[in-house]
PDB file of N, CA and C in Angstrom:
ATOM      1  N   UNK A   1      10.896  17.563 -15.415  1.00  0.00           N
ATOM      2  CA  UNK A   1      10.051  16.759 -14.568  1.00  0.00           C
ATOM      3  C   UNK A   1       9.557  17.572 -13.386  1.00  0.00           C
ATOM      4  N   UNK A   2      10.339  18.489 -12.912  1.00  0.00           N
ATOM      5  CA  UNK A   2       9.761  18.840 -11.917  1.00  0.00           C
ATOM      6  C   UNK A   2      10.410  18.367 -10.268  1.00  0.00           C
ATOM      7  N   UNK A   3       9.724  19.323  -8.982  1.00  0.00           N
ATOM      8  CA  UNK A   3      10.022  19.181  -7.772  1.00  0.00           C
ATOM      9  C   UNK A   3       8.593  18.033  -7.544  1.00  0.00           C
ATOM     10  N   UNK A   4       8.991  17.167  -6.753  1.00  0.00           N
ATOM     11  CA  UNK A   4       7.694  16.344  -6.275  1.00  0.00           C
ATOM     12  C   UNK A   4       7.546  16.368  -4.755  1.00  0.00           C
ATOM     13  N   UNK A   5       6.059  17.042  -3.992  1.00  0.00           N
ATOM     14  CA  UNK A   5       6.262  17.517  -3.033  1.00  0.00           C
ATOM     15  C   UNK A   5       5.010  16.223  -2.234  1.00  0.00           C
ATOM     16  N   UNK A   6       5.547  16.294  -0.967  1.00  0.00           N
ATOM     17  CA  UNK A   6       4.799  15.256  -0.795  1.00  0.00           C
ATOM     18  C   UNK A   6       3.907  15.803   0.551  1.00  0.00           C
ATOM     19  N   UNK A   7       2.787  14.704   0.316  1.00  0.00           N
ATOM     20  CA  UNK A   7       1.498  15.221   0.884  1.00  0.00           C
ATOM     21  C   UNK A   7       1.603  15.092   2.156  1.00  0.00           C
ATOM     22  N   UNK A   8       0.904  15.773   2.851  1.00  0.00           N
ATOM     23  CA  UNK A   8       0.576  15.370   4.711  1.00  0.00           C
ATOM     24  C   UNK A   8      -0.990  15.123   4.836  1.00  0.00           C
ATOM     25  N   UNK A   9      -1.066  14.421   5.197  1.00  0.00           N
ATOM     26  CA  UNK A   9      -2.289  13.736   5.758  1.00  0.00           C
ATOM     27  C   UNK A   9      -2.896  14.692   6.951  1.00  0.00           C
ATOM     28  N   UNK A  10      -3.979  15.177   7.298  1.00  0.00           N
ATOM     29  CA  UNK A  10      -4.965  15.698   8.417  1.00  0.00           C
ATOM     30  C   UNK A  10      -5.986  14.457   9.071  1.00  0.00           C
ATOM     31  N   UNK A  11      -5.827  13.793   9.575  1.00  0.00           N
ATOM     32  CA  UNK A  11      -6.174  12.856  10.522  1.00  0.00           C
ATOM     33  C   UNK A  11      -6.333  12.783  11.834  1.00  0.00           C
ATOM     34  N   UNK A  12      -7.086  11.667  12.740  1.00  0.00           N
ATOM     35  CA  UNK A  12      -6.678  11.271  14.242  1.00  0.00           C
ATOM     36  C   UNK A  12      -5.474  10.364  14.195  1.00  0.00           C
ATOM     37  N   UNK A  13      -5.698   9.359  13.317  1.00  0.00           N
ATOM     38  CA  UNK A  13      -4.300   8.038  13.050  1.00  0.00           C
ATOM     39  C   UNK A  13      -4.119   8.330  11.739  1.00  0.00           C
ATOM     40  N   UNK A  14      -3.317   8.790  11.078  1.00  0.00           N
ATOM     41  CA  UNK A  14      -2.174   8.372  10.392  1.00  0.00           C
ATOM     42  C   UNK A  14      -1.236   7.331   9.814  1.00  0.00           C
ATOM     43  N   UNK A  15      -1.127   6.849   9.270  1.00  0.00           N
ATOM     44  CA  UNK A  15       0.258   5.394   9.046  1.00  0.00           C
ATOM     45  C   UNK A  15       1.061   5.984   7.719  1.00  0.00           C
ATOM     46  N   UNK A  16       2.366   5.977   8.598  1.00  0.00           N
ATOM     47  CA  UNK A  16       3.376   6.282   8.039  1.00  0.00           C
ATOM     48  C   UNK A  16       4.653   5.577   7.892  1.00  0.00           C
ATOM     49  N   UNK A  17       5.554   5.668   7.010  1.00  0.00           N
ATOM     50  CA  UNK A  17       6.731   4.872   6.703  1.00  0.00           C
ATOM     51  C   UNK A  17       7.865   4.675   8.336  1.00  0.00           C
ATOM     52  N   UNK A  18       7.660   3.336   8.279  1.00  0.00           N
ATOM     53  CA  UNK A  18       8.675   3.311   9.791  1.00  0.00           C
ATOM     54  C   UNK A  18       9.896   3.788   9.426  1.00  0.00           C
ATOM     55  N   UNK A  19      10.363   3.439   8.405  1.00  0.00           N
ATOM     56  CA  UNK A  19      12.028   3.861   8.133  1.00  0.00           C
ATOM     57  C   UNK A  19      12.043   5.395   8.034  1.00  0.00           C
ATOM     58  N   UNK A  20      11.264   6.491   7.557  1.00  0.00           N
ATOM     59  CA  UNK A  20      11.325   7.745   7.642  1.00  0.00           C
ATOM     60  C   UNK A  20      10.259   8.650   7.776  1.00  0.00           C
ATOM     61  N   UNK A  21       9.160   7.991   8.846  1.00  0.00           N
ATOM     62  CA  UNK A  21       7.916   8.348   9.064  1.00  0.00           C
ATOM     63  C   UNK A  21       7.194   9.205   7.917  1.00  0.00           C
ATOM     64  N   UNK A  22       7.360   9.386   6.706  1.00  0.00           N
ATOM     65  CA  UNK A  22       6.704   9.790   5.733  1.00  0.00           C
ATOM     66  C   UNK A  22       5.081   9.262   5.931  1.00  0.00           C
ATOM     67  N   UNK A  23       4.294  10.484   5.629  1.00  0.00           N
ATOM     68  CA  UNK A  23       2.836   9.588   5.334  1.00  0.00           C
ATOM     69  C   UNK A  23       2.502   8.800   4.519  1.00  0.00           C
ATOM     70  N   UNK A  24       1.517   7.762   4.827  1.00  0.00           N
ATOM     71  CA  UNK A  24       1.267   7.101   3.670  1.00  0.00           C
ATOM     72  C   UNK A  24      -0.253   6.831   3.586  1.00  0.00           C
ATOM     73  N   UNK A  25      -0.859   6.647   4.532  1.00  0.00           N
ATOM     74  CA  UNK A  25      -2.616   6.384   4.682  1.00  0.00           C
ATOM     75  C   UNK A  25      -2.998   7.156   5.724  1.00  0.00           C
ATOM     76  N   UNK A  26      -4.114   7.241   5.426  1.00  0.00           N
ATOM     77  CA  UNK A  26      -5.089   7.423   6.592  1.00  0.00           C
ATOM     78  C   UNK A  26      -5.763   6.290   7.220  1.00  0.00           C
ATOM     79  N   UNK A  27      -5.743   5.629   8.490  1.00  0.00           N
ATOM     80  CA  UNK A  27      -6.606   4.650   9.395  1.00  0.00           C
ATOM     81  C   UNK A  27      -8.036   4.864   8.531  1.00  0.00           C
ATOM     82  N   UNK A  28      -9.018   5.761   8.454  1.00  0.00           N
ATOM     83  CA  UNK A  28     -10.072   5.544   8.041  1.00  0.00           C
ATOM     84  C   UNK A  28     -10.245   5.382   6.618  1.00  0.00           C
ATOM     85  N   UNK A  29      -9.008   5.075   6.014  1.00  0.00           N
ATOM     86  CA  UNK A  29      -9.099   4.683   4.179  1.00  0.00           C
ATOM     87  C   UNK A  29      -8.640   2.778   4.514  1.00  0.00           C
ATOM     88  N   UNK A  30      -9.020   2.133   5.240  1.00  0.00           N
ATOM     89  CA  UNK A  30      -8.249   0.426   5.412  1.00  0.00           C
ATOM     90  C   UNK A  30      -9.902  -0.055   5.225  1.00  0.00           C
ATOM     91  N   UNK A  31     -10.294  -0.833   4.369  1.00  0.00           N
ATOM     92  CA  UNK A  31     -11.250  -1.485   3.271  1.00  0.00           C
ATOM     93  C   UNK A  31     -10.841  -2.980   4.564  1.00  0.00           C
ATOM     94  N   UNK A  32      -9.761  -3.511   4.302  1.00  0.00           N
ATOM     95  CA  UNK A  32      -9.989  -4.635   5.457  1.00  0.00           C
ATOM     96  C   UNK A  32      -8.676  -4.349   6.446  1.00  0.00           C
ATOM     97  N   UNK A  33      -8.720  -5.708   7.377  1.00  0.00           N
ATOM     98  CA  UNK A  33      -7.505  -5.638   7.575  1.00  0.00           C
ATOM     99  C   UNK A  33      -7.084  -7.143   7.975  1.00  0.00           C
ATOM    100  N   UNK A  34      -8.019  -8.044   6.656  1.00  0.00           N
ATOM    101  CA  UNK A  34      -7.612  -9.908   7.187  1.00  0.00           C
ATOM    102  C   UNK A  34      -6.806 -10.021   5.821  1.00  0.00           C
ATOM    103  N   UNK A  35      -5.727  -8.990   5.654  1.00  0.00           N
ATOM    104  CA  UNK A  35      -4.599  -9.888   4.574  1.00  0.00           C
ATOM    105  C   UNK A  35      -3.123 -10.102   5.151  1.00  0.00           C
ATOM    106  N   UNK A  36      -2.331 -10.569   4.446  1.00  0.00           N
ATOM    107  CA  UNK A  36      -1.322 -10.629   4.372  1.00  0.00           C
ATOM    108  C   UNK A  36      -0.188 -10.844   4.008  1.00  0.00           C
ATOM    109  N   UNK A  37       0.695 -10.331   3.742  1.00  0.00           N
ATOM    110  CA  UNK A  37       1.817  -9.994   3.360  1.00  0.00           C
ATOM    111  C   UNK A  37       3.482 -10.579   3.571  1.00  0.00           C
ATOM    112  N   UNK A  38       4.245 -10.629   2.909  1.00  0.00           N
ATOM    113  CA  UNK A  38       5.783 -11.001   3.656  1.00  0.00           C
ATOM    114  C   UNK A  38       5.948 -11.173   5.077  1.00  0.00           C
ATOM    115  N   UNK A  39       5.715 -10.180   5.590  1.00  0.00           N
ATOM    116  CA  UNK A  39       5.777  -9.676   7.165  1.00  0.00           C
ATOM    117  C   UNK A  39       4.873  -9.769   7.666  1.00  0.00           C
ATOM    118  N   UNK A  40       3.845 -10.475   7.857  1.00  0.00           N
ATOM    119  CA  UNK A  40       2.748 -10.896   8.238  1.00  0.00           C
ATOM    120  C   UNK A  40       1.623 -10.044   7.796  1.00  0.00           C
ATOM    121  N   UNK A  41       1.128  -9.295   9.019  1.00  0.00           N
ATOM    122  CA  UNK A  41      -0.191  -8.896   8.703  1.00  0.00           C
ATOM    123  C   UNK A  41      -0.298  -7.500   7.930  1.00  0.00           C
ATOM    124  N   UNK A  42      -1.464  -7.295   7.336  1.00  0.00           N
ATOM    125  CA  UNK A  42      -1.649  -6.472   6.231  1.00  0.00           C
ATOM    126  C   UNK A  42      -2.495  -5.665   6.154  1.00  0.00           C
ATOM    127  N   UNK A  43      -2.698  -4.348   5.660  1.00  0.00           N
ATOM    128  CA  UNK A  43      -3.879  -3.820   5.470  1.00  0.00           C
ATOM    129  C   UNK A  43      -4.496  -3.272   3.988  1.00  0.00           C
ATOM    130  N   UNK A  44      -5.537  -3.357   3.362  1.00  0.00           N
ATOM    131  CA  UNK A  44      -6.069  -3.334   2.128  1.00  0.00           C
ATOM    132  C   UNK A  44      -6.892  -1.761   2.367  1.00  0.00           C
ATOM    133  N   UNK A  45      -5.965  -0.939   1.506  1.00  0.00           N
ATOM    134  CA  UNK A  45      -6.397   0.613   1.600  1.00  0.00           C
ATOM    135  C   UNK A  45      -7.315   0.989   0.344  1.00  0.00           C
ATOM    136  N   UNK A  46      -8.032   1.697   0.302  1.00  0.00           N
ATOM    137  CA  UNK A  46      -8.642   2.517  -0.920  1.00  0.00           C
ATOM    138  C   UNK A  46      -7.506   3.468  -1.716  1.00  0.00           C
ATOM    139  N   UNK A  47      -6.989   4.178  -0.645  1.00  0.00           N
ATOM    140  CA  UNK A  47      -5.397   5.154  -1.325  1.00  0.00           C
ATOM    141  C   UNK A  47      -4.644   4.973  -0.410  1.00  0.00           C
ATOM    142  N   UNK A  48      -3.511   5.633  -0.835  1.00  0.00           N
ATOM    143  CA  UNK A  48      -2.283   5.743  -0.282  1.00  0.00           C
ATOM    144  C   UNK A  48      -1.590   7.116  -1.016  1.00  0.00           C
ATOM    145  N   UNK A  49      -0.625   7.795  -0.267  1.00  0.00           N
ATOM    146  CA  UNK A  49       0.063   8.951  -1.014  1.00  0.00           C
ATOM    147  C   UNK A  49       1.590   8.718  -0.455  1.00  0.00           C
ATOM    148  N   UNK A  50       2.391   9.090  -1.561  1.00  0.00           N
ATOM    149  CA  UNK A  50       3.929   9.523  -1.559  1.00  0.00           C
ATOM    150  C   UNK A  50       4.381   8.357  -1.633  1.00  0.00           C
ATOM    151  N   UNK A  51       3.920   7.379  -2.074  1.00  0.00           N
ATOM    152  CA  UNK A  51       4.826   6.505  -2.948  1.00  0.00           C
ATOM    153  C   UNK A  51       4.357   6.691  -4.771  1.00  0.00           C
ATOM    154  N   UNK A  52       5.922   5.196  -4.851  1.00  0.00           N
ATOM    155  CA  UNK A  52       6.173   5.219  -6.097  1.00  0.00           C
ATOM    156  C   UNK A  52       5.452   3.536  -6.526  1.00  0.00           C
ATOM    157  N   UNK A  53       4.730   3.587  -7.742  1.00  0.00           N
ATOM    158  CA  UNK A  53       5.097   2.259  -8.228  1.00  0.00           C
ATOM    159  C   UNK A  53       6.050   1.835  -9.231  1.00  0.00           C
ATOM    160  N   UNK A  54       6.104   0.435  -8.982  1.00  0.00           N
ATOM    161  CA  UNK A  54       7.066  -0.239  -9.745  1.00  0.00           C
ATOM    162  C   UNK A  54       6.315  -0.745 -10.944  1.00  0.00           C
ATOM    163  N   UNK A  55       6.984  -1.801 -11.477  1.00  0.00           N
ATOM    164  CA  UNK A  55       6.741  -2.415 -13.098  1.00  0.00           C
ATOM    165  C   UNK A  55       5.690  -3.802 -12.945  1.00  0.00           C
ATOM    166  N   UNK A  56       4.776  -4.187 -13.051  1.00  0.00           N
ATOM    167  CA  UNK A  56       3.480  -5.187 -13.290  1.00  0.00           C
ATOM    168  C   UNK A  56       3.843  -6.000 -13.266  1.00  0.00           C
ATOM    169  N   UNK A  57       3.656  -7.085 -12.396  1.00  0.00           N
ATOM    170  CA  UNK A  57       3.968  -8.658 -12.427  1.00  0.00           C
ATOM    171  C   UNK A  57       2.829  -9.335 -12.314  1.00  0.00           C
ATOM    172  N   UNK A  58       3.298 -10.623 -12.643  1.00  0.00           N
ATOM    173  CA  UNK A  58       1.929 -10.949 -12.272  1.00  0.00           C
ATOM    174  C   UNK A  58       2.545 -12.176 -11.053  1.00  0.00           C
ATOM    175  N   UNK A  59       1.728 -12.557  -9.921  1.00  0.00           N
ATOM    176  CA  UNK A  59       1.875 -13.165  -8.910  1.00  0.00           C
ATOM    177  C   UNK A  59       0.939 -14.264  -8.300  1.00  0.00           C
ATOM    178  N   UNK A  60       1.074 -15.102  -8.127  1.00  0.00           N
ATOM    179  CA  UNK A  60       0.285 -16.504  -7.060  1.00  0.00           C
ATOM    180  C   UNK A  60       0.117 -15.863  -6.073  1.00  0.00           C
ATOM    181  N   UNK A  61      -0.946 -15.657  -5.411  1.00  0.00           N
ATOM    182  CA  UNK A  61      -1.162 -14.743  -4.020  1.00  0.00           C
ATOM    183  C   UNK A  61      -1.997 -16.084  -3.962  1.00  0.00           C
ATOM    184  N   UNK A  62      -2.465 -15.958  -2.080  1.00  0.00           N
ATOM    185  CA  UNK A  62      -3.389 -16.683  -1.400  1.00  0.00           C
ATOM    186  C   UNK A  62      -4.685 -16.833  -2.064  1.00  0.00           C
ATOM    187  N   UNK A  63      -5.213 -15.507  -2.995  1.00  0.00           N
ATOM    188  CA  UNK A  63      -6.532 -15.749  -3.330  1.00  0.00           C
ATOM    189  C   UNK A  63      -6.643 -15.827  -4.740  1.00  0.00           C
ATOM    190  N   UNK A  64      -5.394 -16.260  -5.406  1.00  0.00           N
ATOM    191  CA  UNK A  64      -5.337 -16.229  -7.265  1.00  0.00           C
ATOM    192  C   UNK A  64      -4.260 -15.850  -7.842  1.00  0.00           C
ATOM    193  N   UNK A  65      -4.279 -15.694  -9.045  1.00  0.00           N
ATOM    194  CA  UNK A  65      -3.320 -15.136  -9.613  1.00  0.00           C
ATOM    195  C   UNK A  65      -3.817 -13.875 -10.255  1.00  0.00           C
ATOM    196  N   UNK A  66      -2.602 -12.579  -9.672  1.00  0.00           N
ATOM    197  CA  UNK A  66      -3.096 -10.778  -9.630  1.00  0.00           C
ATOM    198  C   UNK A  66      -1.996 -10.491 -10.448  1.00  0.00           C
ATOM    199  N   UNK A  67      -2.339  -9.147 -11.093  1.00  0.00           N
ATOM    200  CA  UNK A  67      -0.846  -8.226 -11.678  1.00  0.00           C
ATOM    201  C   UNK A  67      -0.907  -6.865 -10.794  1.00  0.00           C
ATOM    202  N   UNK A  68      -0.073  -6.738 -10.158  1.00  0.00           N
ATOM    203  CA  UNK A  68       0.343  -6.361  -9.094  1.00  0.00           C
ATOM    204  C   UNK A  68       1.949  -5.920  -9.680  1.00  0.00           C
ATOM    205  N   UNK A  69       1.826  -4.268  -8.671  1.00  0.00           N
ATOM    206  CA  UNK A  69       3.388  -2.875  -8.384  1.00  0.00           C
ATOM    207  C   UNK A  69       3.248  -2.987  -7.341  1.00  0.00           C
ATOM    208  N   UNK A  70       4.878  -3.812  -6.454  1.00  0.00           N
ATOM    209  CA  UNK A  70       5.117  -3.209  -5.711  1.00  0.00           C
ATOM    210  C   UNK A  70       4.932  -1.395  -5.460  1.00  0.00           C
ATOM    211  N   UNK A  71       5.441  -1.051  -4.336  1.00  0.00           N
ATOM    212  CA  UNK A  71       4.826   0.252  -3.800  1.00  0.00           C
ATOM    213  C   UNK A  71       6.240   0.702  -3.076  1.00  0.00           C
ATOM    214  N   UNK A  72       6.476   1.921  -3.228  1.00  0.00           N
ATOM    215  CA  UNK A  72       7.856   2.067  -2.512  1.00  0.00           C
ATOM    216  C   UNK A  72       7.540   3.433  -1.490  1.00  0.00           C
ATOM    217  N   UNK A  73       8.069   3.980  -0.758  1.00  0.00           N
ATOM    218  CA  UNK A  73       8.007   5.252   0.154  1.00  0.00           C
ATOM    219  C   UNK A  73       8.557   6.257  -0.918  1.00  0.00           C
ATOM    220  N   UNK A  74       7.865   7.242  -1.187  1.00  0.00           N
ATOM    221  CA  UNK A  74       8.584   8.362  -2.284  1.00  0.00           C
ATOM    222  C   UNK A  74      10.030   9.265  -1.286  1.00  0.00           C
ATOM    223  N   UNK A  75      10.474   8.736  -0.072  1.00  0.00           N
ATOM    224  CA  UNK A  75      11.210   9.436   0.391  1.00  0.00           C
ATOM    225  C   UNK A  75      12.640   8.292   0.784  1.00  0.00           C
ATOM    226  N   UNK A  76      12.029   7.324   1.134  1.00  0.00           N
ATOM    227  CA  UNK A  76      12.925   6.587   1.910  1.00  0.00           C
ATOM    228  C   UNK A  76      13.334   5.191   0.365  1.00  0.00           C
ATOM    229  N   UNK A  77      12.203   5.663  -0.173  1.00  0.00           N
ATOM    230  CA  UNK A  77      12.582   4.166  -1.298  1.00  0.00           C
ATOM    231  C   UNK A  77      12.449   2.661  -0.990  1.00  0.00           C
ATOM    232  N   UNK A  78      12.135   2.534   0.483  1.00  0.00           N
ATOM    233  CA  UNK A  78      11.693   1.032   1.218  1.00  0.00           C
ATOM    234  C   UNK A  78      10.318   0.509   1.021  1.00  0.00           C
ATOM    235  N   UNK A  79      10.592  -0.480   0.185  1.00  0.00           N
ATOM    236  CA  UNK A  79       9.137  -1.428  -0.266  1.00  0.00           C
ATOM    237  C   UNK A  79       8.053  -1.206   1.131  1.00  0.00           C
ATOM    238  N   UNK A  80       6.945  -0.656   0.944  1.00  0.00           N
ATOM    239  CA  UNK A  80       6.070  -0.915   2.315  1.00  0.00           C
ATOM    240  C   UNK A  80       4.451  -1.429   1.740  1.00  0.00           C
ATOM    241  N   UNK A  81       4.828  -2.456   0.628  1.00  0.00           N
ATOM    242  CA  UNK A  81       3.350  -2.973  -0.021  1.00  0.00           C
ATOM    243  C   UNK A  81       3.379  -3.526  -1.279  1.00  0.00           C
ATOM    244  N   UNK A  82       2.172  -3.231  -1.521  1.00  0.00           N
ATOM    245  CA  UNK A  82       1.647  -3.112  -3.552  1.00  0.00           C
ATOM    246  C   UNK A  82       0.633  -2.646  -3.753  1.00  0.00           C
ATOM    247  N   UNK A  83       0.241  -2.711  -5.112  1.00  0.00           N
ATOM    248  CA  UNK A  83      -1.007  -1.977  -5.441  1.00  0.00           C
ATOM    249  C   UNK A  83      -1.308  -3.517  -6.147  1.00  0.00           C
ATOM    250  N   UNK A  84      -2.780  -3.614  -6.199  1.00  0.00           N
ATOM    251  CA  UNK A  84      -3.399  -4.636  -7.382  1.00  0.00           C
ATOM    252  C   UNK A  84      -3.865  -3.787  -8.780  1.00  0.00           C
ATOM    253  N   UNK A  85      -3.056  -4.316 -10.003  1.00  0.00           N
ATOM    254  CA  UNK A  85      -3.486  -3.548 -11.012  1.00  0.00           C
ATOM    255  C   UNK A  85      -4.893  -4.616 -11.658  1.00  0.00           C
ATOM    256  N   UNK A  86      -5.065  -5.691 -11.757  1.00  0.00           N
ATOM    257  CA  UNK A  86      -5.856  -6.495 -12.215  1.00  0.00           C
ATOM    258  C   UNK A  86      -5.994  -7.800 -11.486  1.00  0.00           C
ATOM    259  N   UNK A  87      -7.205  -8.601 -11.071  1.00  0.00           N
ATOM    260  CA  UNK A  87      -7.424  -9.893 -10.440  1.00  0.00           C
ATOM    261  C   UNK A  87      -8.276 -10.702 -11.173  1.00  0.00           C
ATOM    262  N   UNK A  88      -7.607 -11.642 -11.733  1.00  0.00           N
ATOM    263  CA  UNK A  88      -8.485 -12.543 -12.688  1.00  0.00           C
ATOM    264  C   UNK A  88      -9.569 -13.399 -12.212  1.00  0.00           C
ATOM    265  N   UNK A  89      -9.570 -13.572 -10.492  1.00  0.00           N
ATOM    266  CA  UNK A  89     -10.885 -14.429 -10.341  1.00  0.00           C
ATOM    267  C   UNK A  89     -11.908 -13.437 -10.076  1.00  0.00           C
ATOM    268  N   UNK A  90     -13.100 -13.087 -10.749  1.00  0.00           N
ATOM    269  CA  UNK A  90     -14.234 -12.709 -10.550  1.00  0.00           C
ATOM    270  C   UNK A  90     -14.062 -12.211  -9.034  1.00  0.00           C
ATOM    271  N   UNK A  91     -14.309 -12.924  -8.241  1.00  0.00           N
ATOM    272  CA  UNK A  91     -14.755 -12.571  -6.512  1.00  0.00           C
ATOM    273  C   UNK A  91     -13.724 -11.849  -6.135  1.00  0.00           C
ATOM    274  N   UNK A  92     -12.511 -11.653  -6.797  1.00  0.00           N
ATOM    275  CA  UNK A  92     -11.502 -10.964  -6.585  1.00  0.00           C
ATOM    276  C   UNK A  92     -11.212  -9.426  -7.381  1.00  0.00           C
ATOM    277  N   UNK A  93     -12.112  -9.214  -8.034  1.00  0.00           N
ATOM    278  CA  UNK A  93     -12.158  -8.258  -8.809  1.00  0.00           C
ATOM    279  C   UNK A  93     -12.081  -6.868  -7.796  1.00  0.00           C
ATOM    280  N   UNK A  94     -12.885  -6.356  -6.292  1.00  0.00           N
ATOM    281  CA  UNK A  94     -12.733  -5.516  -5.911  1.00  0.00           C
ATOM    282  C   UNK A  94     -11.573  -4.647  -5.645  1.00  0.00           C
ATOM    283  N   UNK A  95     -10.178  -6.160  -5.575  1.00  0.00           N
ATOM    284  CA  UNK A  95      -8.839  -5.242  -5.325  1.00  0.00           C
ATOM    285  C   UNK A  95      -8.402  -4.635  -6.062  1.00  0.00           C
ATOM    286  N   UNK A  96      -8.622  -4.627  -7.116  1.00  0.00           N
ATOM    287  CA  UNK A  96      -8.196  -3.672  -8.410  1.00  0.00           C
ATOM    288  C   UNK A  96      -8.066  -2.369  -8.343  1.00  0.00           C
ATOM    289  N   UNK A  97      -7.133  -1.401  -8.289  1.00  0.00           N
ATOM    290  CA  UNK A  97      -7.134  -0.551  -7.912  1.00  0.00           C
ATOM    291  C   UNK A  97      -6.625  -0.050  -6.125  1.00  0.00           C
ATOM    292  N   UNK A  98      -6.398  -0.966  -5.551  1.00  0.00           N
ATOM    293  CA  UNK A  98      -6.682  -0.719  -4.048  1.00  0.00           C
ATOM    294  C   UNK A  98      -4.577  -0.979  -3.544  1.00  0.00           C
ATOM    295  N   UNK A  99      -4.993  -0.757  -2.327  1.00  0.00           N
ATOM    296  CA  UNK A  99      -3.148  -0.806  -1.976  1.00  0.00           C
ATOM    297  C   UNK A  99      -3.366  -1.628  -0.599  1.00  0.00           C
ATOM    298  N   UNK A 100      -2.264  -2.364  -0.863  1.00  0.00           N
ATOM    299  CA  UNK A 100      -1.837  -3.113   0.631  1.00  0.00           C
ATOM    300  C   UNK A 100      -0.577  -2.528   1.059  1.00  0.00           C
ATOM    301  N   UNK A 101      -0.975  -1.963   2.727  1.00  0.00           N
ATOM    302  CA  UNK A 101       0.638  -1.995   3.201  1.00  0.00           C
ATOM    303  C   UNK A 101       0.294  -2.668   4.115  1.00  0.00           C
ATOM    304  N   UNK A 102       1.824  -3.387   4.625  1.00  0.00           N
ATOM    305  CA  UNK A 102       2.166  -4.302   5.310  1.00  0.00           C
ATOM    306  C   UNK A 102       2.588  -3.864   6.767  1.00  0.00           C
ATOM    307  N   UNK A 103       1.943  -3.919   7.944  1.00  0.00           N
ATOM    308  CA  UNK A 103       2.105  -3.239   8.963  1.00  0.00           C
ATOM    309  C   UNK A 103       3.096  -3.293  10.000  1.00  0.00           C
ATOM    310  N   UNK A 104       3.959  -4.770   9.743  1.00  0.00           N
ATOM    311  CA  UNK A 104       5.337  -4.357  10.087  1.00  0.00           C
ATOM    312  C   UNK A 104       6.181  -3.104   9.463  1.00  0.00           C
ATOM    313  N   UNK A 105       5.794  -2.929   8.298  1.00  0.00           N
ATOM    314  CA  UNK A 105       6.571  -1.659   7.678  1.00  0.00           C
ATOM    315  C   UNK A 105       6.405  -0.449   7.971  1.00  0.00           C
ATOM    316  N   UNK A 106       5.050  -0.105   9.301  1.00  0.00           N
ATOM    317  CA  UNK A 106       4.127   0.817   9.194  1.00  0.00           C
ATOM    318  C   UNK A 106       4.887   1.613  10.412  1.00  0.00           C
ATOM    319  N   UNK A 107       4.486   2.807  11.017  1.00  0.00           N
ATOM    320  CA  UNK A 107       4.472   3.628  12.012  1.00  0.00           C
ATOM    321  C   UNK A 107       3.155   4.153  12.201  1.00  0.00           C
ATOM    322  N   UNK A 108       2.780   4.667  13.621  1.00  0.00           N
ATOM    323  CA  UNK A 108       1.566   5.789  13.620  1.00  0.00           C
ATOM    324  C   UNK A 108       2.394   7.057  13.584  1.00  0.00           C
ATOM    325  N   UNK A 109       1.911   8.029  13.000  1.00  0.00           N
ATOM    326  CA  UNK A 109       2.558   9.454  13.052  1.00  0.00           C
ATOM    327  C   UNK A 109       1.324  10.223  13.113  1.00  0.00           C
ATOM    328  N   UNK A 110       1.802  10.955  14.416  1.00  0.00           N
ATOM    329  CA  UNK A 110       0.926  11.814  14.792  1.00  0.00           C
ATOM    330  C   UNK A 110       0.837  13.197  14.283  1.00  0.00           C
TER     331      UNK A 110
END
């Protein structure tokens, strides 16, 4: 399998894993920021790096029913999101592909 080395971000803001400041986005990759999550408020990214996903569920969210991986920190292993793998209502189709982290989970790292 291999060593898995993980990325650093070149940015002004950064958001990184609070539990072990690992990177995870860049501020200028957040598509919105009116979702939310367990922990309240949320942000809807284009990417994310150095996590892991998990196994496809499918879930009742606020805007439908999605199949959706949790998202883990590739360092620390602490849930900080999901990814949307598929959204069955039409108007919901853009999240596909996209990542939410949850910004209680978040840090800025400079």
């Amino acid at each position: 399998m291999g060593l898995t080395y993980n990325t650093y971000l070149n940015s002004n803001r950064i958001f990184g894993c609070k539990g072990c400041k690992t990177h995870l986005a860049n501020h200028d990759d957040i598509i919105s920021r009116n979702f939310r999550g367990q922990h309240g408020k949320a942000y809807l990214f284009h990417s994310v790096v150095n996590v892991e996903t998990g196994e496809p569920s499918e879930r009742n969210m606020t805007t439908g029913r999605h199949v959706v991986r949790d998202i883990s920190c590739r360092q620390c292993k602490e849930v900080v999101g999901w990814k949307y793998d598929k959204a069955y209502e039409p108007s919901e189709k853009y999240k596909e592909g996209k990542f939410i982290l949850e910004a209680e989970l978040l840090c800025t790292v400079s």
